[in-house]
PDB file of N, CA and C in Angstrom:
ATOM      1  N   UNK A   1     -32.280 -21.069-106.768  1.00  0.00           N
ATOM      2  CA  UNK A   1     -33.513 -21.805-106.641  1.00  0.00           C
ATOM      3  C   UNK A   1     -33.299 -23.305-106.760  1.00  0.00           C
ATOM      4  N   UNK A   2     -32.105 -23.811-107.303  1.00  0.00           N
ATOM      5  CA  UNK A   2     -31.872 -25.227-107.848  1.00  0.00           C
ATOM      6  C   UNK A   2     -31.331 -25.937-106.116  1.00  0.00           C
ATOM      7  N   UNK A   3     -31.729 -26.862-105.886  1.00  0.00           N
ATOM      8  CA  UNK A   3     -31.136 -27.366-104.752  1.00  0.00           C
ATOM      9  C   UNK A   3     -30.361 -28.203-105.097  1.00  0.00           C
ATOM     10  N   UNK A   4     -29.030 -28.825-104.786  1.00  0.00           N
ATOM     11  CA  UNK A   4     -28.493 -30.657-105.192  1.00  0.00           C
ATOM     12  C   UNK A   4     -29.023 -31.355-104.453  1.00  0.00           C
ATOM     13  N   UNK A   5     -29.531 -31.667-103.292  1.00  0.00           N
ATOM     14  CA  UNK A   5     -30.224 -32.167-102.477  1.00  0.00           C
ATOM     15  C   UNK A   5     -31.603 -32.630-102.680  1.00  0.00           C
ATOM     16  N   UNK A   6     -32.325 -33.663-102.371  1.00  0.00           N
ATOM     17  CA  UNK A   6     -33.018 -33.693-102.302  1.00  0.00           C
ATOM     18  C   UNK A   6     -34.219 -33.174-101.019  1.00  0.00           C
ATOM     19  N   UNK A   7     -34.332 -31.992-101.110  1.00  0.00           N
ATOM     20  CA  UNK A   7     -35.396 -31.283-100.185  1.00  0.00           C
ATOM     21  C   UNK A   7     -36.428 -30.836-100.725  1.00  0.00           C
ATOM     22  N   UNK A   8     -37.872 -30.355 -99.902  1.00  0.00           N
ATOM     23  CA  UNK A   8     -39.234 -30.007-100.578  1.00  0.00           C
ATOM     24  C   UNK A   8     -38.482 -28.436-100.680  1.00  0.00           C
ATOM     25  N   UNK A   9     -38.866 -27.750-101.901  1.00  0.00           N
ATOM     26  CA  UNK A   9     -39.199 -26.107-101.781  1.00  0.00           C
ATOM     27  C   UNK A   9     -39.629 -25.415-100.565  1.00  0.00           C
ATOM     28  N   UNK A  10     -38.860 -24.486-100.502  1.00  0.00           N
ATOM     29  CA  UNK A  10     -39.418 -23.646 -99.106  1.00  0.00           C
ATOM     30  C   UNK A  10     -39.950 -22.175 -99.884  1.00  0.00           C
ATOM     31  N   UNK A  11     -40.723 -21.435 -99.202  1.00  0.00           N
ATOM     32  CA  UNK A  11     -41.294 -19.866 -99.733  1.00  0.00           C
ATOM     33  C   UNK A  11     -40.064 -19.426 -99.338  1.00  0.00           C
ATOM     34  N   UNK A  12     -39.333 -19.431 -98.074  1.00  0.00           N
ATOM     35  CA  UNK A  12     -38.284 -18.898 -97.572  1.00  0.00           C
ATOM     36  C   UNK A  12     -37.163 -18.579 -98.767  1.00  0.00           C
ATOM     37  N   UNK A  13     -36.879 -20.038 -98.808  1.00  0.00           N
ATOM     38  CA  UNK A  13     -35.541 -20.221 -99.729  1.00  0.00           C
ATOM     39  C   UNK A  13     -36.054 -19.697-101.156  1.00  0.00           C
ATOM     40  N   UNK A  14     -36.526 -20.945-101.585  1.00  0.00           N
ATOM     41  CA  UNK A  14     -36.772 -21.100-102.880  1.00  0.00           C
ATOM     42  C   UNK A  14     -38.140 -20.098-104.075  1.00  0.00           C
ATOM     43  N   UNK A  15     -38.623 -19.119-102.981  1.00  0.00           N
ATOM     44  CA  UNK A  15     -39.607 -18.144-103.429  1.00  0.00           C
ATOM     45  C   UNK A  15     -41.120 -19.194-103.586  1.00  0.00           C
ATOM     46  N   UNK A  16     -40.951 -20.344-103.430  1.00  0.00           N
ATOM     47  CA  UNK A  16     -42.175 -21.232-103.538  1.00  0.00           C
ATOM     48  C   UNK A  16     -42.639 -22.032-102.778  1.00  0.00           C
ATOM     49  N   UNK A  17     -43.961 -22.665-102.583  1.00  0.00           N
ATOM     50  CA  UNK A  17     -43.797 -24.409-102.280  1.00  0.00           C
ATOM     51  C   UNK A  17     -44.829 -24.827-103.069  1.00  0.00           C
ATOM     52  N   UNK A  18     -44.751 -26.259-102.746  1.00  0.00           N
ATOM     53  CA  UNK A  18     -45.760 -27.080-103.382  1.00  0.00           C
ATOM     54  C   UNK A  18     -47.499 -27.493-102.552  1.00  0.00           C
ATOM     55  N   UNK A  19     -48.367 -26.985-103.150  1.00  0.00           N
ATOM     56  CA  UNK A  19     -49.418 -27.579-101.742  1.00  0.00           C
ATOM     57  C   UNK A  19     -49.569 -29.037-101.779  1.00  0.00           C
ATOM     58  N   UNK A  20     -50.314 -29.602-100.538  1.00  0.00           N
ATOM     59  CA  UNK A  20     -50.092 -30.882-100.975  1.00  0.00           C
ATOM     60  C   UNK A  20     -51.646 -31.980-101.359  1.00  0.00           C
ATOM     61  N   UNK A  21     -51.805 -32.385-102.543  1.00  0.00           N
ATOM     62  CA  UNK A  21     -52.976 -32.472-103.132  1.00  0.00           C
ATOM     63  C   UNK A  21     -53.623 -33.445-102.553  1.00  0.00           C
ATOM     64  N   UNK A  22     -52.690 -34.556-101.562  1.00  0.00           N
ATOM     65  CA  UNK A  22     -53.834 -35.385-100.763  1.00  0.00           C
ATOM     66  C   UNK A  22     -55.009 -34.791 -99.749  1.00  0.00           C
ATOM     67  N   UNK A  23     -53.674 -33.806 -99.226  1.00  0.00           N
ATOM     68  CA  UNK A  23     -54.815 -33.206 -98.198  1.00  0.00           C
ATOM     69  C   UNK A  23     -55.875 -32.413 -98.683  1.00  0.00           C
ATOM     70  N   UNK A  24     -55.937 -31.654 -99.978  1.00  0.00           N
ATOM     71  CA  UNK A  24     -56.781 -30.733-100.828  1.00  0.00           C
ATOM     72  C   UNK A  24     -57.923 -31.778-101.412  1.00  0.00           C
ATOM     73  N   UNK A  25     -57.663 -33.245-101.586  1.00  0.00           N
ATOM     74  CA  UNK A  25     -58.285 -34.264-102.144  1.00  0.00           C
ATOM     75  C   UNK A  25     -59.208 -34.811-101.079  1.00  0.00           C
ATOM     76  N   UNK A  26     -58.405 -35.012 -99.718  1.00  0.00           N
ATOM     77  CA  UNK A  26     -59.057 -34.946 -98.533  1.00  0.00           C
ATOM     78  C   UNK A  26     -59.994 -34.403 -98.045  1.00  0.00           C
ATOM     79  N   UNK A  27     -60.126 -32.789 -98.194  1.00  0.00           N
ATOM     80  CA  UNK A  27     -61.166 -31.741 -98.126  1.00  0.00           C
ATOM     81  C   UNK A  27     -62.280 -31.677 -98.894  1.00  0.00           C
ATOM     82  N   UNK A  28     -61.940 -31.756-100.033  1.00  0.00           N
ATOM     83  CA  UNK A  28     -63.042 -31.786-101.025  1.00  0.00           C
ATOM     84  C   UNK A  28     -62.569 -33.193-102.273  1.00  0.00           C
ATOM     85  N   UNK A  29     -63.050 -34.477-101.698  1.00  0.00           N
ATOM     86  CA  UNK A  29     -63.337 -35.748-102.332  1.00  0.00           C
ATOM     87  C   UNK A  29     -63.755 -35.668-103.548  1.00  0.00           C
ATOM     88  N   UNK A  30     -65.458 -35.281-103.466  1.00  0.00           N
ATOM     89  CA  UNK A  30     -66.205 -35.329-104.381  1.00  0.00           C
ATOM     90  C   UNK A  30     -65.661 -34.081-105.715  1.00  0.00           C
ATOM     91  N   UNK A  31     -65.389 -32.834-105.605  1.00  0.00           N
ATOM     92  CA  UNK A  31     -64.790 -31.743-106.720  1.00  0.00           C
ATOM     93  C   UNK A  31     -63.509 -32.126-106.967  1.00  0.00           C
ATOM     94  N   UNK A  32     -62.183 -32.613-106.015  1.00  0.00           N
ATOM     95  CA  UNK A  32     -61.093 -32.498-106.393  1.00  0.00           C
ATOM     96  C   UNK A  32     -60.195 -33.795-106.359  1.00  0.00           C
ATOM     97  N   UNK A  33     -60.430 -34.763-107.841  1.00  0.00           N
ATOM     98  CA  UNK A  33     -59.764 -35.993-107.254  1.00  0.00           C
ATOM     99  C   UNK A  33     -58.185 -35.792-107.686  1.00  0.00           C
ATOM    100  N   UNK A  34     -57.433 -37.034-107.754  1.00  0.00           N
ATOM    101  CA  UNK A  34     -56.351 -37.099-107.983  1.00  0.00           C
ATOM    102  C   UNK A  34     -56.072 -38.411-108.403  1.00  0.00           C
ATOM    103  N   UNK A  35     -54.777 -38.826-108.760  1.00  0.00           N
ATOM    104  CA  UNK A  35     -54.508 -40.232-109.345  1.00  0.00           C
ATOM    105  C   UNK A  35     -54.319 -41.162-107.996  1.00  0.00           C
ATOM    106  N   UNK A  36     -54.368 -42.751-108.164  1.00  0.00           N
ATOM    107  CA  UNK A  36     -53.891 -43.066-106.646  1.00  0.00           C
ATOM    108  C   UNK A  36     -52.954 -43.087-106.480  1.00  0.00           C
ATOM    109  N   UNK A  37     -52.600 -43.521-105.018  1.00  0.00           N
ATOM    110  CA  UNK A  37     -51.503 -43.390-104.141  1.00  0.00           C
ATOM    111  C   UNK A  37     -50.325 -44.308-105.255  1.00  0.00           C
ATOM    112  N   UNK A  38     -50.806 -45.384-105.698  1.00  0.00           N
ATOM    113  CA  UNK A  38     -50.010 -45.904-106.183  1.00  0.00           C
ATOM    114  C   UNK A  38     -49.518 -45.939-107.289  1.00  0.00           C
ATOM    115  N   UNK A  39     -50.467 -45.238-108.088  1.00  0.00           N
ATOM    116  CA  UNK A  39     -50.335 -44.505-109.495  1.00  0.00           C
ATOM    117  C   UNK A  39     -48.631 -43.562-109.110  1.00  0.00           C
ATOM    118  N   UNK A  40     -49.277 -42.764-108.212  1.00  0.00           N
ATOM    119  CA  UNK A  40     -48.062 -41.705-108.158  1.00  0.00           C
ATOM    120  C   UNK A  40     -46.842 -41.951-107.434  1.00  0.00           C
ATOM    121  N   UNK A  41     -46.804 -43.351-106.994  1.00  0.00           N
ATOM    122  CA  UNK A  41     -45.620 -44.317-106.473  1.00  0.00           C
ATOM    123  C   UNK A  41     -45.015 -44.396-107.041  1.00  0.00           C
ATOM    124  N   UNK A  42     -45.590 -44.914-108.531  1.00  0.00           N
ATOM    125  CA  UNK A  42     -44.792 -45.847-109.293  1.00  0.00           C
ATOM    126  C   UNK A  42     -44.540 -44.964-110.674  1.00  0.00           C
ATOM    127  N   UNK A  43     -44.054 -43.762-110.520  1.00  0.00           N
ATOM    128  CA  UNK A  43     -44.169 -42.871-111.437  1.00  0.00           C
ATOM    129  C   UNK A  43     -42.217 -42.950-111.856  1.00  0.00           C
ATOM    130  N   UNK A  44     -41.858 -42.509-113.489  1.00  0.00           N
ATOM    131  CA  UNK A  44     -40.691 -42.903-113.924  1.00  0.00           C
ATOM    132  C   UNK A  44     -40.172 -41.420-114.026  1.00  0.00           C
ATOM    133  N   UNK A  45     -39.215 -41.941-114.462  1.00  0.00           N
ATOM    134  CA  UNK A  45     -38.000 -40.648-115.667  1.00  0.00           C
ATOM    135  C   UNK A  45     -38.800 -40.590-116.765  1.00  0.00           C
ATOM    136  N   UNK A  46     -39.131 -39.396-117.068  1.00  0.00           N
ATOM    137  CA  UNK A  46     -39.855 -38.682-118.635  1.00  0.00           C
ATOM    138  C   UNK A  46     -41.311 -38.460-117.545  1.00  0.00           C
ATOM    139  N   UNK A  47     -41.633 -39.394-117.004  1.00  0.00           N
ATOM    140  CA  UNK A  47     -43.363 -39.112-116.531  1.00  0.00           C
ATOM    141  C   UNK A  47     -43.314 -37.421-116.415  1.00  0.00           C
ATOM    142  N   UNK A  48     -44.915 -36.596-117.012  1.00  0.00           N
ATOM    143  CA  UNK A  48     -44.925 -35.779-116.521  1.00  0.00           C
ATOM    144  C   UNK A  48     -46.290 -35.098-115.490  1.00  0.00           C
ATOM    145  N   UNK A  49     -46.151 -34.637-114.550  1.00  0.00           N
ATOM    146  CA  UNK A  49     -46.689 -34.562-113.218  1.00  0.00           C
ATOM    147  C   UNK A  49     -47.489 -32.821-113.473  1.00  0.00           C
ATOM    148  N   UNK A  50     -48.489 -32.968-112.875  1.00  0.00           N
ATOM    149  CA  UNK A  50     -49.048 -31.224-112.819  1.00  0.00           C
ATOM    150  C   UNK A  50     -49.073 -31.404-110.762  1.00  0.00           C
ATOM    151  N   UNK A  51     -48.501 -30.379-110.655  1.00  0.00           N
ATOM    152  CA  UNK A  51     -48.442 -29.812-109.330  1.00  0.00           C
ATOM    153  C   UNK A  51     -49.128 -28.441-108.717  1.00  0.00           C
ATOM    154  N   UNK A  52     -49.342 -28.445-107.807  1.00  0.00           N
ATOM    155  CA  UNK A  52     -49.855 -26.943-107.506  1.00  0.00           C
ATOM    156  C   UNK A  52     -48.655 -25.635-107.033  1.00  0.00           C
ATOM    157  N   UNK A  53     -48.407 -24.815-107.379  1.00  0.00           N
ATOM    158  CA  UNK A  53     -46.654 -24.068-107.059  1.00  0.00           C
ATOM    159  C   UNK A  53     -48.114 -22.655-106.449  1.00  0.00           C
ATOM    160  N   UNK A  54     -47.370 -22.542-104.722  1.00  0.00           N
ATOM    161  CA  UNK A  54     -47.659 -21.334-104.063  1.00  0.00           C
ATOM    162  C   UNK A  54     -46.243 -20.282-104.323  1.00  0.00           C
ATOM    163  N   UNK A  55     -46.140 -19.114-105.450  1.00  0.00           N
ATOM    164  CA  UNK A  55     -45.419 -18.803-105.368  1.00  0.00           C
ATOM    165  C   UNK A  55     -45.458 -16.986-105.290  1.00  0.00           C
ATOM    166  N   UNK A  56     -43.914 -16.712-104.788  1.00  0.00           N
ATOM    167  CA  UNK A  56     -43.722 -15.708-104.288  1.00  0.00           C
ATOM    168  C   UNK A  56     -43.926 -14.374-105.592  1.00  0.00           C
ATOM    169  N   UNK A  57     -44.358 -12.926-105.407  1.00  0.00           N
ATOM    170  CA  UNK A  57     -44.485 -12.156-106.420  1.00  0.00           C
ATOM    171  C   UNK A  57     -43.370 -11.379-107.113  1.00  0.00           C
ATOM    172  N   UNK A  58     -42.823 -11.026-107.983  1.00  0.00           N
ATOM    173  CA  UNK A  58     -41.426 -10.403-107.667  1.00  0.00           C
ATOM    174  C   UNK A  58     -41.452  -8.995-107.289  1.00  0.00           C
ATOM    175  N   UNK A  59     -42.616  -8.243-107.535  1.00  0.00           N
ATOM    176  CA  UNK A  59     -43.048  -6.404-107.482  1.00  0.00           C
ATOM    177  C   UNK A  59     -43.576  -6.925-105.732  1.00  0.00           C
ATOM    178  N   UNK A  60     -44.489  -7.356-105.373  1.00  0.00           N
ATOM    179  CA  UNK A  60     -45.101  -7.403-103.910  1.00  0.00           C
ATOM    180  C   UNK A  60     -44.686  -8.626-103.265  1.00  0.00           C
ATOM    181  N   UNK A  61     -43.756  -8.951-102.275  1.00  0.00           N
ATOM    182  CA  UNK A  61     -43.485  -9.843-101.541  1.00  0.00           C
ATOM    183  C   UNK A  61     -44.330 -10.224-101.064  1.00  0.00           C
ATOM    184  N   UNK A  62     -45.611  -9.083-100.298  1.00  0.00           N
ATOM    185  CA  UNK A  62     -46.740  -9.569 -99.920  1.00  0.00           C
ATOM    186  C   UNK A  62     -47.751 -10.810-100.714  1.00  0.00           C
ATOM    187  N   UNK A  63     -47.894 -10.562-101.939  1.00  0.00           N
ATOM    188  CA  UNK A  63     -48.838 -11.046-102.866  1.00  0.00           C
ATOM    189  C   UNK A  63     -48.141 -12.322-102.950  1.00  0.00           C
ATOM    190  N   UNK A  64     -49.037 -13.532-102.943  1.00  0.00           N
ATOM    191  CA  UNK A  64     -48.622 -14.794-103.731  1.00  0.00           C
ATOM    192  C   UNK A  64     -49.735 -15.383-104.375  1.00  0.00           C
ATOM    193  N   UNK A  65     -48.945 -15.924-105.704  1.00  0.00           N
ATOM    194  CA  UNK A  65     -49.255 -16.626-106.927  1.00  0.00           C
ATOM    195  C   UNK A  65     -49.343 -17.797-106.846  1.00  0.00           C
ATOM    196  N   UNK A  66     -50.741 -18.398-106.961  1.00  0.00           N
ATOM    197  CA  UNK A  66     -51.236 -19.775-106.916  1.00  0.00           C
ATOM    198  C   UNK A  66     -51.430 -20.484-108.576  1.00  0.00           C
ATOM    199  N   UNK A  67     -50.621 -21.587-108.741  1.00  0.00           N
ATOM    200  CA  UNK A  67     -50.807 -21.815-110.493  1.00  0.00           C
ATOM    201  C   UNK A  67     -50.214 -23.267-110.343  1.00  0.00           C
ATOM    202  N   UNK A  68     -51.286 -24.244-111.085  1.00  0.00           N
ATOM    203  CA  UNK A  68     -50.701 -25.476-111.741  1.00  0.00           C
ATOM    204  C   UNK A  68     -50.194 -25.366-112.558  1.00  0.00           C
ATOM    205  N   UNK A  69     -48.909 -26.938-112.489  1.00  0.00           N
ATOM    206  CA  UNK A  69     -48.099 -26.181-113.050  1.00  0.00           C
ATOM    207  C   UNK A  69     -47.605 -27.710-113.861  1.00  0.00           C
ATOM    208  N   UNK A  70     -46.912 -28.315-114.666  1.00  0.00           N
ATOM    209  CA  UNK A  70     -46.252 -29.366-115.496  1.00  0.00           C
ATOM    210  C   UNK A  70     -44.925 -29.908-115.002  1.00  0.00           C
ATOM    211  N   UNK A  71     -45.132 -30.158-114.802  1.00  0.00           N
ATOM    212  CA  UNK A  71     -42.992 -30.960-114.005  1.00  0.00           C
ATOM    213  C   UNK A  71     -42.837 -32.412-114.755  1.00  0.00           C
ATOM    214  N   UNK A  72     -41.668 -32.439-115.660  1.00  0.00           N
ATOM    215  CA  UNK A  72     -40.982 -34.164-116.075  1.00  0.00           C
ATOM    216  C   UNK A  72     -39.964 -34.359-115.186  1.00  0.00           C
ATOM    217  N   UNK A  73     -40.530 -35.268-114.704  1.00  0.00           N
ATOM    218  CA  UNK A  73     -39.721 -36.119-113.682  1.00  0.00           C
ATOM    219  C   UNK A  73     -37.907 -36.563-114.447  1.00  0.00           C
ATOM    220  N   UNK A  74     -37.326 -36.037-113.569  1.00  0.00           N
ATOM    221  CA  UNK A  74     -36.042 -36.290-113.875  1.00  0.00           C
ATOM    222  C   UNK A  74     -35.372 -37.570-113.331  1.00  0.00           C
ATOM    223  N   UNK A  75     -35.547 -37.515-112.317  1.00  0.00           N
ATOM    224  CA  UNK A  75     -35.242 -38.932-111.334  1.00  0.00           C
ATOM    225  C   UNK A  75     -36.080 -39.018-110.080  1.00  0.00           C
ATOM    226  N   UNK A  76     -35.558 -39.922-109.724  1.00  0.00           N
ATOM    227  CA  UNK A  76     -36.338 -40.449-108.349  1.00  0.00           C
ATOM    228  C   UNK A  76     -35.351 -40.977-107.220  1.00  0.00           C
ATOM    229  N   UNK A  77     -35.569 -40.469-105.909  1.00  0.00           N
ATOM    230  CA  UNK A  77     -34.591 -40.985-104.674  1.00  0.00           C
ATOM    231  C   UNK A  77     -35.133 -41.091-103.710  1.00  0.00           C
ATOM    232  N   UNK A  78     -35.802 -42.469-103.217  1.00  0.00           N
ATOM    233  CA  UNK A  78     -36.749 -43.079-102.347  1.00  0.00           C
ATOM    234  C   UNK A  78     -38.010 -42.399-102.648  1.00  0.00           C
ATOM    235  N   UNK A  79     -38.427 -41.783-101.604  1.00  0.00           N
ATOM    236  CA  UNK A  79     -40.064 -41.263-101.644  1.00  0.00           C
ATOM    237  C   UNK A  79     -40.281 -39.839-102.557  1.00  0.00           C
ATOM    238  N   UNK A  80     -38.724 -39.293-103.064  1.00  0.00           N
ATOM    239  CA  UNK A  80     -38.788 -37.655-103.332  1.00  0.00           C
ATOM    240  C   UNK A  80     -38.283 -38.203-104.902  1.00  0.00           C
ATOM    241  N   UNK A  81     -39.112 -37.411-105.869  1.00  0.00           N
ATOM    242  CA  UNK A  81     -38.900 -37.208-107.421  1.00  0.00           C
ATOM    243  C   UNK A  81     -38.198 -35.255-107.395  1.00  0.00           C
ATOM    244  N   UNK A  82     -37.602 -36.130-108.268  1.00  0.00           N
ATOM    245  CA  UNK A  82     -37.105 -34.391-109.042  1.00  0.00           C
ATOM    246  C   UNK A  82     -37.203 -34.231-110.652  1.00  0.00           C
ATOM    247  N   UNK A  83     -37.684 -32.781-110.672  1.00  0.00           N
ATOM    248  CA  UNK A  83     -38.484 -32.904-111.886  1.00  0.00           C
ATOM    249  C   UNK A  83     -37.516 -31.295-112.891  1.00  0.00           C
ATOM    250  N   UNK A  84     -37.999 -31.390-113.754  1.00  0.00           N
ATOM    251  CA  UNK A  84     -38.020 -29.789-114.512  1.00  0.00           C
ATOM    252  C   UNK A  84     -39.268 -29.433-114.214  1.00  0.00           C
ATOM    253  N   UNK A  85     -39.504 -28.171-114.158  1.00  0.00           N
ATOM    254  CA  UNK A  85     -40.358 -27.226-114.676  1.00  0.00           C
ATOM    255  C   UNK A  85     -40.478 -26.769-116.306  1.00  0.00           C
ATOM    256  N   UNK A  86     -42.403 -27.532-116.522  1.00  0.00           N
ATOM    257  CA  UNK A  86     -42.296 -27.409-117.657  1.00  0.00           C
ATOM    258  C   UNK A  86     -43.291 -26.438-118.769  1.00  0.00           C
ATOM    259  N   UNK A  87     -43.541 -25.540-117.537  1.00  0.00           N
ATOM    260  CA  UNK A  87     -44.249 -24.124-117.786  1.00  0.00           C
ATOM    261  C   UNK A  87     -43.594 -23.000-117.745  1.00  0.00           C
ATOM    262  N   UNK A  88     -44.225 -22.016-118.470  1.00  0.00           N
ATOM    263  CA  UNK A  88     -43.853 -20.233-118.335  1.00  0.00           C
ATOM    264  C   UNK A  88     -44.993 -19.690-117.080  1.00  0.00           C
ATOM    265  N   UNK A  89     -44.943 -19.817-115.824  1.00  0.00           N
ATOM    266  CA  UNK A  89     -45.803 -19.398-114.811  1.00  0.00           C
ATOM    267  C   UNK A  89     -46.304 -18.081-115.667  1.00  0.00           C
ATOM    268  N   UNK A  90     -47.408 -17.897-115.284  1.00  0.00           N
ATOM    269  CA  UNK A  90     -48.046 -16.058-115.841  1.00  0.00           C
ATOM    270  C   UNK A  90     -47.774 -15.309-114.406  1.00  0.00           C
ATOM    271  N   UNK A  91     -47.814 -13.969-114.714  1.00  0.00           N
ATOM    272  CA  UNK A  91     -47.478 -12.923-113.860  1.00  0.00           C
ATOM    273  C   UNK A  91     -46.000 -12.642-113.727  1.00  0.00           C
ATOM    274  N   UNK A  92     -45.983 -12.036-112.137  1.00  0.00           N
ATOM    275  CA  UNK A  92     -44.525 -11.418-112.245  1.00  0.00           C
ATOM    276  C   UNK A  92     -44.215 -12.277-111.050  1.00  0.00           C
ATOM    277  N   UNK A  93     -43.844 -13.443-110.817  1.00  0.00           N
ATOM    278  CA  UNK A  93     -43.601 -14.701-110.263  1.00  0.00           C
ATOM    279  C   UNK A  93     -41.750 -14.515-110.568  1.00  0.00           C
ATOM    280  N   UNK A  94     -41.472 -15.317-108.799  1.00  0.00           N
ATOM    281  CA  UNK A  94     -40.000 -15.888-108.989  1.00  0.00           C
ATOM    282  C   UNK A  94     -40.090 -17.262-109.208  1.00  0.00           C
ATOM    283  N   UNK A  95     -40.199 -17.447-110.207  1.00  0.00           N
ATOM    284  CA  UNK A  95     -40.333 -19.062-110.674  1.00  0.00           C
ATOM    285  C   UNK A  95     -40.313 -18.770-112.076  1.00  0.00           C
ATOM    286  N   UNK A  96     -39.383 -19.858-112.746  1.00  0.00           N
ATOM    287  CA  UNK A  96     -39.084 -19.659-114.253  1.00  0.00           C
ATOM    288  C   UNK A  96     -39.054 -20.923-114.864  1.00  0.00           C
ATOM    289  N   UNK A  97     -39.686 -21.322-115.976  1.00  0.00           N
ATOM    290  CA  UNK A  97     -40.117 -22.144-116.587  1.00  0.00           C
ATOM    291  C   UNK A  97     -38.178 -23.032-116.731  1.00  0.00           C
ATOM    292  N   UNK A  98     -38.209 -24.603-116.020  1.00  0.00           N
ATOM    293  CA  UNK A  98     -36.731 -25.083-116.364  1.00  0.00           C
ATOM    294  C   UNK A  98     -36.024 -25.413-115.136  1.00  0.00           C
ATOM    295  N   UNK A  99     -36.794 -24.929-114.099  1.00  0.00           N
ATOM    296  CA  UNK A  99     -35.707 -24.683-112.697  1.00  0.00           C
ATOM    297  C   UNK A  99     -36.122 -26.537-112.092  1.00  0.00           C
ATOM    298  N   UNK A 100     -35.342 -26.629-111.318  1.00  0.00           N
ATOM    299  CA  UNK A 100     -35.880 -27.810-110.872  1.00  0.00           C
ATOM    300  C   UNK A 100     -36.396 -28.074-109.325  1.00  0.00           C
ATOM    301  N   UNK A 101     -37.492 -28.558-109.602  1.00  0.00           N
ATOM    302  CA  UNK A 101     -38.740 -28.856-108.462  1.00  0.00           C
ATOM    303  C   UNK A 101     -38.151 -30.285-108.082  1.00  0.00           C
ATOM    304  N   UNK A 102     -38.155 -30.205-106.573  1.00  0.00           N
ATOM    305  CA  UNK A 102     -38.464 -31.737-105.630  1.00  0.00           C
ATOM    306  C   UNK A 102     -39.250 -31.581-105.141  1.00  0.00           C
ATOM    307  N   UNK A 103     -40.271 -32.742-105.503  1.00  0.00           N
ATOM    308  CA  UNK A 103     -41.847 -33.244-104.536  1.00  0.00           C
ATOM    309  C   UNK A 103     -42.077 -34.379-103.931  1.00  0.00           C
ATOM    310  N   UNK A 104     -42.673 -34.998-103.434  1.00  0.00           N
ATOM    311  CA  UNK A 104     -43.103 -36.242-103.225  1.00  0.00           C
ATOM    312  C   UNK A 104     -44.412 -36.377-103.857  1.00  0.00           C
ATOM    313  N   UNK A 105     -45.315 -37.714-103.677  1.00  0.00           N
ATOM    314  CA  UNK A 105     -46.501 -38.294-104.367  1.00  0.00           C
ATOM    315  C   UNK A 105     -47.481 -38.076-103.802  1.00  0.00           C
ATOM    316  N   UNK A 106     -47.518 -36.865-102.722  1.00  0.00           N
ATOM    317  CA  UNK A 106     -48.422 -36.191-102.059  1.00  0.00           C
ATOM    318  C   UNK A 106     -49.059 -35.311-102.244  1.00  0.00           C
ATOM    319  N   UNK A 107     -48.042 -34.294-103.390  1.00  0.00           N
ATOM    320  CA  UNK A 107     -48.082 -33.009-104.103  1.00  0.00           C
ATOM    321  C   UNK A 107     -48.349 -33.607-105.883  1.00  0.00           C
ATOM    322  N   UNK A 108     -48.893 -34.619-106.460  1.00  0.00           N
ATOM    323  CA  UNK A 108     -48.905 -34.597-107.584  1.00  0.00           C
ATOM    324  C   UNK A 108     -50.224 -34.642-107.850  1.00  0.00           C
ATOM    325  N   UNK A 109     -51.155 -33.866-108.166  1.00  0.00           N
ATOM    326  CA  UNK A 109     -52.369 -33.851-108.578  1.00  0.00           C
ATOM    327  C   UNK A 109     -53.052 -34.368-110.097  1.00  0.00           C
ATOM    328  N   UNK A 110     -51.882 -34.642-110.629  1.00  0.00           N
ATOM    329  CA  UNK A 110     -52.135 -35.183-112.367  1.00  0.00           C
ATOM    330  C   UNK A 110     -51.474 -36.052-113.003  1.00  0.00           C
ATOM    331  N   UNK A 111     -51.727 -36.888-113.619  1.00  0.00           N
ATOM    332  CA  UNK A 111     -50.505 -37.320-114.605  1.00  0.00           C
ATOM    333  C   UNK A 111     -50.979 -37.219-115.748  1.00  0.00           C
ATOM    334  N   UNK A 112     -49.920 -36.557-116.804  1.00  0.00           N
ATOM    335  CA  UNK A 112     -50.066 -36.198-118.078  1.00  0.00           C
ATOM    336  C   UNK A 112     -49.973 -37.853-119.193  1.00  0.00           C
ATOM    337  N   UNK A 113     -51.013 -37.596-119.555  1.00  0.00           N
ATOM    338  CA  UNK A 113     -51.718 -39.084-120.537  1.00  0.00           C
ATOM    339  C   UNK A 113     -51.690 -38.498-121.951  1.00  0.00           C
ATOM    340  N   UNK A 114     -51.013 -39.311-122.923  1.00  0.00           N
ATOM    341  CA  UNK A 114     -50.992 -38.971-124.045  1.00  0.00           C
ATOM    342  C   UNK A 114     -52.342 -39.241-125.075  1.00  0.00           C
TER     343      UNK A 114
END
């Protein structure tokens, strides 16, 4: 599941992806905002990010698991952050709390505020 590369998650490969929250922010403005564009530009090492993870089931291939989810940004390489995973997903999900997620600032729907 770990890539060295910087690439987005595939369902294919990686049992997941990320949806992407501009366009979900796009659809519904008024119910579903997000931070701005530039908020999530200028995001560091330690920042931590809530994302949306479409992921695969491990009992029904058919079935997929929709769940926000916590990612600390590990680094950053141009437009793509790489993060940990910093949840225990619920269900019977191929996704395990630790693995590491690459997104861009398209897919970050939160930033965690102390």
């Amino acid at each position: 599941m770990c890539k060295n590369k910087m690439e987005l998650p595939t369902y294919e490969i990686d049992h997941y992806e990320l949806d992407n929250g501009e366009e979900i922010h796009n659809e519904y403005p008024e119910t579903f905002e997000i931070p701005s564009r530039e908020l999530r530009e200028k995001l560091k090492v330690g920042d931590i990010v809530k994302l949306i993870f479409r992921m695969e089931e491990r009992a029904n291939k058919e079935e997929v698991s929709v769940e926000r989810m916590w990612v600390e940004i590990q680094e950053k390489n141009g437009s793509y952050y790489s993060g940990i995973l910093d949840n225990d997903p619920s269900g019977e999900v191929l996704v395990e709390c630790g693995i590491t997620v690459n997104f861009k600032a398209e897919h970050i729907i939160q930033i965690y505020e102390e």
